[in-house]
C-alpha atoms as a PDB file:
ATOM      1  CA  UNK A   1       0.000   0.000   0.000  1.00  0.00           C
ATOM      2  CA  UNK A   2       3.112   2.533   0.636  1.00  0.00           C
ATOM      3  CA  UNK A   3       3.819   2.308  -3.446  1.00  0.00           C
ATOM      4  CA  UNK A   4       2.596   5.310  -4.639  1.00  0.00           C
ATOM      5  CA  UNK A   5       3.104   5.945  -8.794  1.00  0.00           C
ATOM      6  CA  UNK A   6       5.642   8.088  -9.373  1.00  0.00           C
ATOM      7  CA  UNK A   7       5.490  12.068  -9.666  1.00  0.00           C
ATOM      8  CA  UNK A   8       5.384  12.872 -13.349  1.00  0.00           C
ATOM      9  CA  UNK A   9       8.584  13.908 -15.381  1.00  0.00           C
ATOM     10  CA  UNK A  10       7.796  17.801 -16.856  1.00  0.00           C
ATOM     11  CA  UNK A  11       8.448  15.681 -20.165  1.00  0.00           C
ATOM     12  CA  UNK A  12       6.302  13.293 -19.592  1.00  0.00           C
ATOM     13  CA  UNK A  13       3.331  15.052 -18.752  1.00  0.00           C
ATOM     14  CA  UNK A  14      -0.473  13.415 -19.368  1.00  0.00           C
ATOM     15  CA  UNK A  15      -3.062  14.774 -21.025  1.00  0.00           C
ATOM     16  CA  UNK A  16      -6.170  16.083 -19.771  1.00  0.00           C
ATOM     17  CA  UNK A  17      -8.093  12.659 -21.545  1.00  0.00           C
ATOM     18  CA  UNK A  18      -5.037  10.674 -19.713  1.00  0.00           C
ATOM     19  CA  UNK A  19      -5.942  12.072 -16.628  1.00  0.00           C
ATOM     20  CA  UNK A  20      -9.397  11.287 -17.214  1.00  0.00           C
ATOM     21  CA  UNK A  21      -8.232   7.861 -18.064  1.00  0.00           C
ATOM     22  CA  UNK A  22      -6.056   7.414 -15.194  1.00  0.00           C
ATOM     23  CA  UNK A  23      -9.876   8.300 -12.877  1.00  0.00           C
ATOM     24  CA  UNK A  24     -11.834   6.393 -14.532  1.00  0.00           C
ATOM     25  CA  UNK A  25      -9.744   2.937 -13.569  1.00  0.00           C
ATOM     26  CA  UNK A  26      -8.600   4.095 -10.057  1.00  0.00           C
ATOM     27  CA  UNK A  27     -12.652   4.815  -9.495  1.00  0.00           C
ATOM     28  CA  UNK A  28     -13.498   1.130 -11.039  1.00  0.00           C
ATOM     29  CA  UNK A  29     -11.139  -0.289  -8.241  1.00  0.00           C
ATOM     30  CA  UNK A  30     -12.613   1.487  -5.746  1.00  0.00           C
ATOM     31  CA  UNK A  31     -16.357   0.511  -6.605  1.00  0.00           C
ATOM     32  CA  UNK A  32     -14.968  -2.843  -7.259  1.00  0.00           C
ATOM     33  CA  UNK A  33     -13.476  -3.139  -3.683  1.00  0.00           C
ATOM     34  CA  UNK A  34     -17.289  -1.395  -2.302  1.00  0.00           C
ATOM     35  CA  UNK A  35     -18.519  -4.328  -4.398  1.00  0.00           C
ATOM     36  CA  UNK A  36     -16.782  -6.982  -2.680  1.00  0.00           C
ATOM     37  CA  UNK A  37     -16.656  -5.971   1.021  1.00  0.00           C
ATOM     38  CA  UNK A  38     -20.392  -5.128   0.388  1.00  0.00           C
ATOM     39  CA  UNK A  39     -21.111  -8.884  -0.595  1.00  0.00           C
ATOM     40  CA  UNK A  40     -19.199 -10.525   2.043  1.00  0.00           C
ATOM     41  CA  UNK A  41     -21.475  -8.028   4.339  1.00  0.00           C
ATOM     42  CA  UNK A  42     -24.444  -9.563   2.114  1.00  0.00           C
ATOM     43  CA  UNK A  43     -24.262 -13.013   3.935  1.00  0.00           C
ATOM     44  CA  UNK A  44     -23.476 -11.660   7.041  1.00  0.00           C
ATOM     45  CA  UNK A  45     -27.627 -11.090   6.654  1.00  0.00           C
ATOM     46  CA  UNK A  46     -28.053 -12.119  10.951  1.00  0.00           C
ATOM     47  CA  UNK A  47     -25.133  -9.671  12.846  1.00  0.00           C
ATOM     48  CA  UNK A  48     -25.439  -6.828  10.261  1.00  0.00           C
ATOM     49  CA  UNK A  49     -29.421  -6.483  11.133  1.00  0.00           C
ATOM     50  CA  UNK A  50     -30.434  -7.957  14.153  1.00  0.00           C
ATOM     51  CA  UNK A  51     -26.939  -7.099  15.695  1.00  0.00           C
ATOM     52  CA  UNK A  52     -25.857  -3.897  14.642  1.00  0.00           C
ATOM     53  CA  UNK A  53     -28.750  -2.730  12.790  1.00  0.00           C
ATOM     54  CA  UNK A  54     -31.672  -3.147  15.294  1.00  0.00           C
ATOM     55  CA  UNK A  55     -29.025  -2.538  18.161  1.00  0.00           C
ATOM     56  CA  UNK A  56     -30.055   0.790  18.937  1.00  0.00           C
ATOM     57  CA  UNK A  57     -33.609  -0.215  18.613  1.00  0.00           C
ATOM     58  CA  UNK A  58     -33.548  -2.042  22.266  1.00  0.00           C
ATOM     59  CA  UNK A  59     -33.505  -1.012  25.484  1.00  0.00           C
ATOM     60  CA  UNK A  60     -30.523  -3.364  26.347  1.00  0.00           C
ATOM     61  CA  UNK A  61     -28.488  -1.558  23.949  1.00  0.00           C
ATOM     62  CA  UNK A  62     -25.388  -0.221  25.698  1.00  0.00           C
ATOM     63  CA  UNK A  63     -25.663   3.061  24.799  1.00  0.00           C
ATOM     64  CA  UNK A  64     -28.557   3.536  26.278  1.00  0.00           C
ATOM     65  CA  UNK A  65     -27.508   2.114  29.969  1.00  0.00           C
ATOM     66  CA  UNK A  66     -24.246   4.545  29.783  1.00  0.00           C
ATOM     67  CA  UNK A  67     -26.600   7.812  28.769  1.00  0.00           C
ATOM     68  CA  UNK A  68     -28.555   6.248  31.793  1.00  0.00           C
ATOM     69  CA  UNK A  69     -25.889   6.327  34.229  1.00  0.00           C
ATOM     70  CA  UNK A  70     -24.779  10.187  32.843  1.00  0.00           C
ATOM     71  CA  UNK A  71     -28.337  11.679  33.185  1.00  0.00           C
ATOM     72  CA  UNK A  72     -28.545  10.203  36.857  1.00  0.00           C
ATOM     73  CA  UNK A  73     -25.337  11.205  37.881  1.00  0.00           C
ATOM     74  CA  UNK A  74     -25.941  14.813  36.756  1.00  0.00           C
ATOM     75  CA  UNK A  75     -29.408  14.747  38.234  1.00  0.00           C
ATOM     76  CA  UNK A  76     -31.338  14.978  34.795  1.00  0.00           C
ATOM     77  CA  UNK A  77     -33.543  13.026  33.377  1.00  0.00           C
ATOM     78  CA  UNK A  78     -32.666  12.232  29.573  1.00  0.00           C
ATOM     79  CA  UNK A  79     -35.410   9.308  29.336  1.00  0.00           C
ATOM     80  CA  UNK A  80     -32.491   6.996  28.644  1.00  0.00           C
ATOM     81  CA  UNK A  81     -33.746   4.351  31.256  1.00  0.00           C
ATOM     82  CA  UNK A  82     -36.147   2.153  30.406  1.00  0.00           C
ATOM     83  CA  UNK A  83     -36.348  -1.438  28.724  1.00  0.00           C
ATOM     84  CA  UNK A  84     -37.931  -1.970  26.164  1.00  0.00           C
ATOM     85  CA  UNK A  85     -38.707   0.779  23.088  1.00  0.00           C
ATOM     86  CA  UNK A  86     -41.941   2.084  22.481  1.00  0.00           C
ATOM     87  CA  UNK A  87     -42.723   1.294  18.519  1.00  0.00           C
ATOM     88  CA  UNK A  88     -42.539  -1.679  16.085  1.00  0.00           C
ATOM     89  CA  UNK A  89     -40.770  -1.682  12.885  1.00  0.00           C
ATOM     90  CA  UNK A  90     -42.321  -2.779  10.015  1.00  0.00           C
ATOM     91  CA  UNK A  91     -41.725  -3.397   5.989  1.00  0.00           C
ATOM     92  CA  UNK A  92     -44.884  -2.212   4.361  1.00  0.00           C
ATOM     93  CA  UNK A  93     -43.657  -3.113   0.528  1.00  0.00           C
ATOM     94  CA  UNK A  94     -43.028  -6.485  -1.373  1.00  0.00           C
ATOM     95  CA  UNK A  95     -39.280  -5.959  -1.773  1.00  0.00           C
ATOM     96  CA  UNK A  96     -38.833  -3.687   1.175  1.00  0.00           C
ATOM     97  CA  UNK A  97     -36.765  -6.298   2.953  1.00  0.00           C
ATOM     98  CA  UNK A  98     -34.523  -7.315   0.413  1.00  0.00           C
ATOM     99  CA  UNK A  99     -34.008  -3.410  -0.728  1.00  0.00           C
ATOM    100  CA  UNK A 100     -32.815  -2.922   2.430  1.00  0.00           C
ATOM    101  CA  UNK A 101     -30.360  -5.675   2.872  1.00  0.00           C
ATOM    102  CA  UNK A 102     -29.481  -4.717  -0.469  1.00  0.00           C
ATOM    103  CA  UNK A 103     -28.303  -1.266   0.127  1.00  0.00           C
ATOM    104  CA  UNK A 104     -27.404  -1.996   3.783  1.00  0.00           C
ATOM    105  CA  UNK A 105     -24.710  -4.239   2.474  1.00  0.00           C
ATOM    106  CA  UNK A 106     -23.265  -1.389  -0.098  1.00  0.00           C
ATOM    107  CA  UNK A 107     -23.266   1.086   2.616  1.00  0.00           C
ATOM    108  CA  UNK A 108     -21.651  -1.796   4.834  1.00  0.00           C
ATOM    109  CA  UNK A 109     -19.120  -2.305   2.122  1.00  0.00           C
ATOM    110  CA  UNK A 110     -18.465   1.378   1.847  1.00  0.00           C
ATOM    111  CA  UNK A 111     -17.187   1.593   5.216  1.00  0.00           C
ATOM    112  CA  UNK A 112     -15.443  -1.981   4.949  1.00  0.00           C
ATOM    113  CA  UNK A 113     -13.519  -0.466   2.041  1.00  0.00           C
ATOM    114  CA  UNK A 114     -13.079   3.345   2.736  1.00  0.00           C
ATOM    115  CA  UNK A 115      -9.381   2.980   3.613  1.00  0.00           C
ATOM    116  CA  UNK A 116      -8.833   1.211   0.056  1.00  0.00           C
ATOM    117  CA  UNK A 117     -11.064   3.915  -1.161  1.00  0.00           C
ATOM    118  CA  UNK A 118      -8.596   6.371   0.170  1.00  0.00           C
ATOM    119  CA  UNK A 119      -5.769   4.205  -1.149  1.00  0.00           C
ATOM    120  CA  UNK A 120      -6.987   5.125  -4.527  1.00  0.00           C
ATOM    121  CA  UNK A 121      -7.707   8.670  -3.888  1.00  0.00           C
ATOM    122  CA  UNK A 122      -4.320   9.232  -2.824  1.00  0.00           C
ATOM    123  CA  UNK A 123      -2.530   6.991  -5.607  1.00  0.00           C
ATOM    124  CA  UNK A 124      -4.459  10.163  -8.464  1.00  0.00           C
ATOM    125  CA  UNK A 125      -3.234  13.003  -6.532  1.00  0.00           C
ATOM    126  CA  UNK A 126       0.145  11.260  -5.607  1.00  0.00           C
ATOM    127  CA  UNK A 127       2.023  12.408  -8.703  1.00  0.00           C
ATOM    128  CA  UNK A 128       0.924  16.284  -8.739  1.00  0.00           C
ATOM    129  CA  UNK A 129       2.722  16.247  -5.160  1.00  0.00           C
ATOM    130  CA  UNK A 130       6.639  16.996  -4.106  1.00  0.00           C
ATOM    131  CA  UNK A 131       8.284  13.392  -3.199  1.00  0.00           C
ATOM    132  CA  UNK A 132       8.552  14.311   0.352  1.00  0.00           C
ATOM    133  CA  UNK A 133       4.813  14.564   0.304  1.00  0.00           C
ATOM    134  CA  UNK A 134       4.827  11.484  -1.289  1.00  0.00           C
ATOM    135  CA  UNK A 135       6.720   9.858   1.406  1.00  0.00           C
ATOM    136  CA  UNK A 136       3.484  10.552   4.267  1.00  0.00           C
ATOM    137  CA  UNK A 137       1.353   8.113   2.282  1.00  0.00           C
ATOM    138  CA  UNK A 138       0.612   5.544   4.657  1.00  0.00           C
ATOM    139  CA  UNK A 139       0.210   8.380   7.618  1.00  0.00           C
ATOM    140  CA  UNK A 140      -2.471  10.002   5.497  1.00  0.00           C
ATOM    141  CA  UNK A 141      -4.319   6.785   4.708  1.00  0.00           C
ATOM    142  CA  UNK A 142      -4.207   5.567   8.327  1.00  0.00           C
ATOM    143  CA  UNK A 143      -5.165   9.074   9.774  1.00  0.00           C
ATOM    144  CA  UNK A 144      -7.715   9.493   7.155  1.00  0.00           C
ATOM    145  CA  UNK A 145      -9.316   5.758   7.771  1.00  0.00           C
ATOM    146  CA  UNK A 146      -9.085   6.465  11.341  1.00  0.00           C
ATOM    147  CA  UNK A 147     -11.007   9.659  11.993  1.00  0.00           C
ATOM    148  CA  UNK A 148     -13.433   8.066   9.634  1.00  0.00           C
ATOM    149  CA  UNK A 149     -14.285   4.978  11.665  1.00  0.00           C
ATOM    150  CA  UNK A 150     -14.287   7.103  14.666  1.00  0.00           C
ATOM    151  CA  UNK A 151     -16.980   9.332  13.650  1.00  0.00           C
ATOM    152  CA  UNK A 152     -18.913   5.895  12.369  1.00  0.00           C
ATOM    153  CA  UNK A 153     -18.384   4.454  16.128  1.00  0.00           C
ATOM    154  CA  UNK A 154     -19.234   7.787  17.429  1.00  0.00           C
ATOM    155  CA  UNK A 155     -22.642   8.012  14.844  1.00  0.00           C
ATOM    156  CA  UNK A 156     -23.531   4.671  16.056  1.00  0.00           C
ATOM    157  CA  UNK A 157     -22.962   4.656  19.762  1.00  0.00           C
ATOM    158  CA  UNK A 158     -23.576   8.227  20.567  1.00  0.00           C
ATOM    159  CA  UNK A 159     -26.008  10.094  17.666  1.00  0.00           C
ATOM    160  CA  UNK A 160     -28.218   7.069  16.488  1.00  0.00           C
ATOM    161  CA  UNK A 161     -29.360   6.287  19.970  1.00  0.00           C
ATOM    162  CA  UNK A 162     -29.867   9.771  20.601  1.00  0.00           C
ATOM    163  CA  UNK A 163     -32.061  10.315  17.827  1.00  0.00           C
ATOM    164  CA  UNK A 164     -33.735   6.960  17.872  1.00  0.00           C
ATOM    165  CA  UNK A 165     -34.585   7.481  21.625  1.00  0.00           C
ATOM    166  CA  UNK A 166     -36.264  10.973  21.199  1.00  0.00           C
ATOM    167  CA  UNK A 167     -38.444   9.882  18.062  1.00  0.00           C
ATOM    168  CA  UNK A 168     -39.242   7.021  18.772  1.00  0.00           C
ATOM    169  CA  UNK A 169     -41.152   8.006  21.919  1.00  0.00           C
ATOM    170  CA  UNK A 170     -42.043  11.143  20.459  1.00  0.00           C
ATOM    171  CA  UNK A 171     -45.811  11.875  20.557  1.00  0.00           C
ATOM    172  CA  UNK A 172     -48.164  14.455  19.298  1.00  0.00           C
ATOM    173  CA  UNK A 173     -51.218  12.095  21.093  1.00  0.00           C
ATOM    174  CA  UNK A 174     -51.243   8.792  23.160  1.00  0.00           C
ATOM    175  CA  UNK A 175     -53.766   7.987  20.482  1.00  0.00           C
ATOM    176  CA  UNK A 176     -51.016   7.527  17.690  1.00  0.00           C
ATOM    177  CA  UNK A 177     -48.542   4.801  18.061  1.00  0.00           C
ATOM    178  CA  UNK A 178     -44.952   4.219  16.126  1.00  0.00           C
ATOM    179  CA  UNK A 179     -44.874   1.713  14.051  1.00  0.00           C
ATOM    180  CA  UNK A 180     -41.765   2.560  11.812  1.00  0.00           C
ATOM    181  CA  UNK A 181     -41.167   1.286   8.149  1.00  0.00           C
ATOM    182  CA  UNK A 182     -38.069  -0.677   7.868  1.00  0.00           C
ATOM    183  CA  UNK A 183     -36.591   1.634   5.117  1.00  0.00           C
ATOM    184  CA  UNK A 184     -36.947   5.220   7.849  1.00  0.00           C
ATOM    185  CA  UNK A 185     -35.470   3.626  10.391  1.00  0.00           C
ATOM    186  CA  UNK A 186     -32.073   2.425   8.318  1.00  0.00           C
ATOM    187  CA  UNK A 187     -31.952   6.249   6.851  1.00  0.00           C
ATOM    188  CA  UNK A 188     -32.022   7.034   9.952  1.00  0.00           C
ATOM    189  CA  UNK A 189     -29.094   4.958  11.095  1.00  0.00           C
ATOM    190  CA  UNK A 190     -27.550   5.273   7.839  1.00  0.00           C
ATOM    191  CA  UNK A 191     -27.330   9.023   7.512  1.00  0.00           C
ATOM    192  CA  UNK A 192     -26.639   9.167  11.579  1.00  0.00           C
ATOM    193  CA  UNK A 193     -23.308   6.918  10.727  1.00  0.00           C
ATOM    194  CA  UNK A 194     -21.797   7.895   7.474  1.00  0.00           C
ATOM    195  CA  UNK A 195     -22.565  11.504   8.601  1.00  0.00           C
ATOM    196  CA  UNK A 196     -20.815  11.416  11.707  1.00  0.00           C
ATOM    197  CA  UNK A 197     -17.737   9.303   9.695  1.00  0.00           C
ATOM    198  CA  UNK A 198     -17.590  12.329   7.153  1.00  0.00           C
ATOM    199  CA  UNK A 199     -17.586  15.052   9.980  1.00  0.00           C
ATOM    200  CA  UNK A 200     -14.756  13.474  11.485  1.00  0.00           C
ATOM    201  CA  UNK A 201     -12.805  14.174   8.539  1.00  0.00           C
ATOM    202  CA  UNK A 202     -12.277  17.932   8.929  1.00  0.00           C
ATOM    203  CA  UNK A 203      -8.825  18.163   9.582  1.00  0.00           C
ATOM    204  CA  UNK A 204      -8.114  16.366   6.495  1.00  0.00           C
ATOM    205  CA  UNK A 205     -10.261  18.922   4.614  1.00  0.00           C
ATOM    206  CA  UNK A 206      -8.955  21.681   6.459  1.00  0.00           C
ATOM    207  CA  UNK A 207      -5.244  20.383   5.539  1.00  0.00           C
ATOM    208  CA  UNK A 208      -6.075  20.169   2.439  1.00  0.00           C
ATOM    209  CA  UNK A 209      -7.695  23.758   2.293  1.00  0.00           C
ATOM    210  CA  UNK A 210      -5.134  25.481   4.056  1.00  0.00           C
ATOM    211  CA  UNK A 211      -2.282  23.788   1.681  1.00  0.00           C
ATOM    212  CA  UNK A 212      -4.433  25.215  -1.334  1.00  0.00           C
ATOM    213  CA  UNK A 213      -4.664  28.611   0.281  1.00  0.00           C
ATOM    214  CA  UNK A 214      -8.806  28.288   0.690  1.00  0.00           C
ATOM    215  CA  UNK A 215      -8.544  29.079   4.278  1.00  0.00           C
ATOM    216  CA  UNK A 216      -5.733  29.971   6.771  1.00  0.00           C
ATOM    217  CA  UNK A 217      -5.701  29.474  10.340  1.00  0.00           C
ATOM    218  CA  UNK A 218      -6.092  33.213  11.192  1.00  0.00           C
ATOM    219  CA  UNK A 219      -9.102  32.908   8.842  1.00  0.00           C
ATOM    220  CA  UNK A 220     -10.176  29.500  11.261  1.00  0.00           C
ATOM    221  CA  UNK A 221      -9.583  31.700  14.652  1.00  0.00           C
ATOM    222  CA  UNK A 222     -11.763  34.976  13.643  1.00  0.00           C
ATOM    223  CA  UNK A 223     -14.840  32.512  12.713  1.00  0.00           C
ATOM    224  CA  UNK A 224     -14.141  30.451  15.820  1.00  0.00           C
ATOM    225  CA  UNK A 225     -17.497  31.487  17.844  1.00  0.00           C
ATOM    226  CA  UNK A 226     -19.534  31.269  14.447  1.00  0.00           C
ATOM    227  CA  UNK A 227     -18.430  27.698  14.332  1.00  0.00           C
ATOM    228  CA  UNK A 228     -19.550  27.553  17.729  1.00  0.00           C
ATOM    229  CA  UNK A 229     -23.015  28.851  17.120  1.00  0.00           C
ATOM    230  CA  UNK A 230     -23.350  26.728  13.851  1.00  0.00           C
ATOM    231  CA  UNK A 231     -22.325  23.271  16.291  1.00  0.00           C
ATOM    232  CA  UNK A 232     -24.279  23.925  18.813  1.00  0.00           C
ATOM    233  CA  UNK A 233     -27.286  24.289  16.301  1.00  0.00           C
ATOM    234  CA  UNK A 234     -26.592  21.341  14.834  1.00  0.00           C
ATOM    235  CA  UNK A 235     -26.275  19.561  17.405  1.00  0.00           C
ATOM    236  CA  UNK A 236     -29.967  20.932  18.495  1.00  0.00           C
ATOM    237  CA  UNK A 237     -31.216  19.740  15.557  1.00  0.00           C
ATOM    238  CA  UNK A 238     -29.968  15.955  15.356  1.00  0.00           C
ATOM    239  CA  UNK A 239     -30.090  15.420  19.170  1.00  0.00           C
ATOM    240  CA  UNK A 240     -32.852  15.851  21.741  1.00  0.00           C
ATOM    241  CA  UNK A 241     -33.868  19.031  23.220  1.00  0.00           C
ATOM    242  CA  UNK A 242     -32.020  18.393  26.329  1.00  0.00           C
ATOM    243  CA  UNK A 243     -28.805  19.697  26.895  1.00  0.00           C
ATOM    244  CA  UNK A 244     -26.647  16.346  28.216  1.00  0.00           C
ATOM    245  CA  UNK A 245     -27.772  15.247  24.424  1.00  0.00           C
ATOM    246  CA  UNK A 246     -26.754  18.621  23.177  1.00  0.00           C
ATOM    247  CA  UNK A 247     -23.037  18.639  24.678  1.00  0.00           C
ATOM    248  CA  UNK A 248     -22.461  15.022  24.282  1.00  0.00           C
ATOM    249  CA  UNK A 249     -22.944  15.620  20.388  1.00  0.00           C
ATOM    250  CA  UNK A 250     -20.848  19.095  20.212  1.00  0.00           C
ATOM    251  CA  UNK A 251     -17.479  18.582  21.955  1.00  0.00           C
ATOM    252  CA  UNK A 252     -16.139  16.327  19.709  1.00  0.00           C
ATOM    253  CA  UNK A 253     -16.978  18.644  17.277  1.00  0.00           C
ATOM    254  CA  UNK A 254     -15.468  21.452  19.102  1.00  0.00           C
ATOM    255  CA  UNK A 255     -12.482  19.322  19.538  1.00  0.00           C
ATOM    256  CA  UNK A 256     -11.696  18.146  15.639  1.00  0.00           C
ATOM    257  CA  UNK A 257     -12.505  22.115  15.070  1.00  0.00           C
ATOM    258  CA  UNK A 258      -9.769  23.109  17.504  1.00  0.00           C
ATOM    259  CA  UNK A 259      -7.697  20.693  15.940  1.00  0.00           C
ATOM    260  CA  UNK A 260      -8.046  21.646  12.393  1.00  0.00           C
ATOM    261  CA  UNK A 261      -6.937  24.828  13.472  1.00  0.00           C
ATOM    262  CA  UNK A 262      -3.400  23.699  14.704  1.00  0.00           C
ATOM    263  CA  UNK A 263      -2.901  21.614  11.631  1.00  0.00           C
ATOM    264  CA  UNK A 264      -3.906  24.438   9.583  1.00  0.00           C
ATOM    265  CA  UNK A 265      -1.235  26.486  11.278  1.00  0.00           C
ATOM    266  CA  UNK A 266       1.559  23.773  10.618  1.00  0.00           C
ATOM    267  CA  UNK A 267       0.312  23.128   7.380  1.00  0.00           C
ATOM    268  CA  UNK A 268       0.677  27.542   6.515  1.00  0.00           C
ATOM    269  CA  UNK A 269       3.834  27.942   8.227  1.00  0.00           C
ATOM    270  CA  UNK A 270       4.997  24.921   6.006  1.00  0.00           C
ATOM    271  CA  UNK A 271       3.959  26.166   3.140  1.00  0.00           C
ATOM    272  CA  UNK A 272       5.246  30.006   3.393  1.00  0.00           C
ATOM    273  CA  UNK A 273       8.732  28.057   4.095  1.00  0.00           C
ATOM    274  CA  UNK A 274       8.156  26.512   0.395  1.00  0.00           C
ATOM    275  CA  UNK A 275       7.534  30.282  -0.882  1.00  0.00           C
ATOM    276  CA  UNK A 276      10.547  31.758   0.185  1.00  0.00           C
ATOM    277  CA  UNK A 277      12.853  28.694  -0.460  1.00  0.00           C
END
């Protein structure tokens, strides 16, 4: 995986329908390797739906007894303790069921593969780089795959059970009961993970934006408390309206933010060393 092609001699430089070339197969491989981790997640039918999928759905799940333990100890009550959820999940369509393994298994495979995805990724933009940028390869592939997996753990373990907790109890009457269709409830989950998994990644963006000259980190530090407004209304919006739900959700974001600021200041002092060398 540390082979990455070689930067391009100035005399040997590809054409704009070479370049497009060059995509077009590293973007096969990657769909190919989606492909294949998403079929080995195929006939793991039993723990990708009644494991991991309908995890969050029970009251045993073990989000739901830590969240328990938090909202006691701080004296609030989060309606994170109970047993047993109130709604039923349903598939109200003839192929509903196998739609949803279908495309549960390609976003499975998705995640399977991302660091191969990112393999590929990095193997286009490899040769428009300096060789000593070159050389950080497998860091950025491992720090890239990382993050991403963390924000899927934190999606699934922290933001699904959030949001599955507050709508599914949520009533407008005790005369209408939840019964959920099949495909809403994997959105839900779906959108919860992959969402958190891209959020995660904006230091990488934010490296890649400062070294472009998008955004600096002076640029990162006057917007700080604008950030902090737009977090904290997101994480209104995706959470509960309680605040435990509220903070749990935004310091990580807070964190990666203050982080992409420090990398963004490496990653500008770096490159106004390149200018005047």
């Amino acid at each position: 995986m540390d082979k990455i092609a070689p930067q391009e001699e100035p005399g040997n430089e590809m054409s704009f329908l070479d370049h497009l070339e060059e995509l077009r197969w590293h973007l096969i491989r990657a769909v190919l390797a989606i492909v294949i981790a998403g079929g080995i997640a195929f006939m793991l039918k039993s723990f990708i739906f009644d494991v991991l999928l309908f995890g969050p759905s029970r009251g045993d799940f073990f989000s739901y007894d830590m969240l328990c333990r938090i909202s006691t100890y701080v004296g609030i009550d989060g309606g994170f303790c109970f047993e047993e959820m109130p709604f039923r999940i349903q598939s109200r369509t003839m192929g509903g069921q196998f739609s949803a393994h279908v495309w549960t298994s390609i976003t499975a495979g998705f995640i399977i593969a991302f660091p191969y995805v990112i393999y590929e990724f990095w193997k286009f933009v490899a040769p428009a780089m300096h060789s000593t940028e070159r050389k950080h390869a497998k860091g950025f592939i491992f720090v890239t795959s990382l993050l991403f997996f963390i924000g899927v753990l934190f999606g699934y373990y922290v933001v699904t059970p959030l949001s599955i907790n507050f709508l599914g109890k949520y009533q407008v009457s005790e005369t209408v009961f939840n019964d959920f269709d099949l495909s809403s409830y994997i959105s839900l989950v779906r959108a919860s993970v992959l969402a958190s998994g891209l959020i995660f990644e904006l230091p990488i963006v934010i490296y890649f934006l400062t070294k472009v000259g998008v955004v600096t980190p002076q640029f990162l530090r006057k917007y700080r408390k604008y950030a902090l407004i737009i977090v904290l209304i997101l994480s209104a919006v995706i959470t509960p309206p309680d605040i435990v739900s509220q903070i749990i959700v935004a310091i990580p974001v807070l964190i990666l933010y203050e982080v992409s600021i420090v990398i963004s200041r490496i990653m500008y002092k770096e490159e106004k060393e390149k200018l005047k060398n």
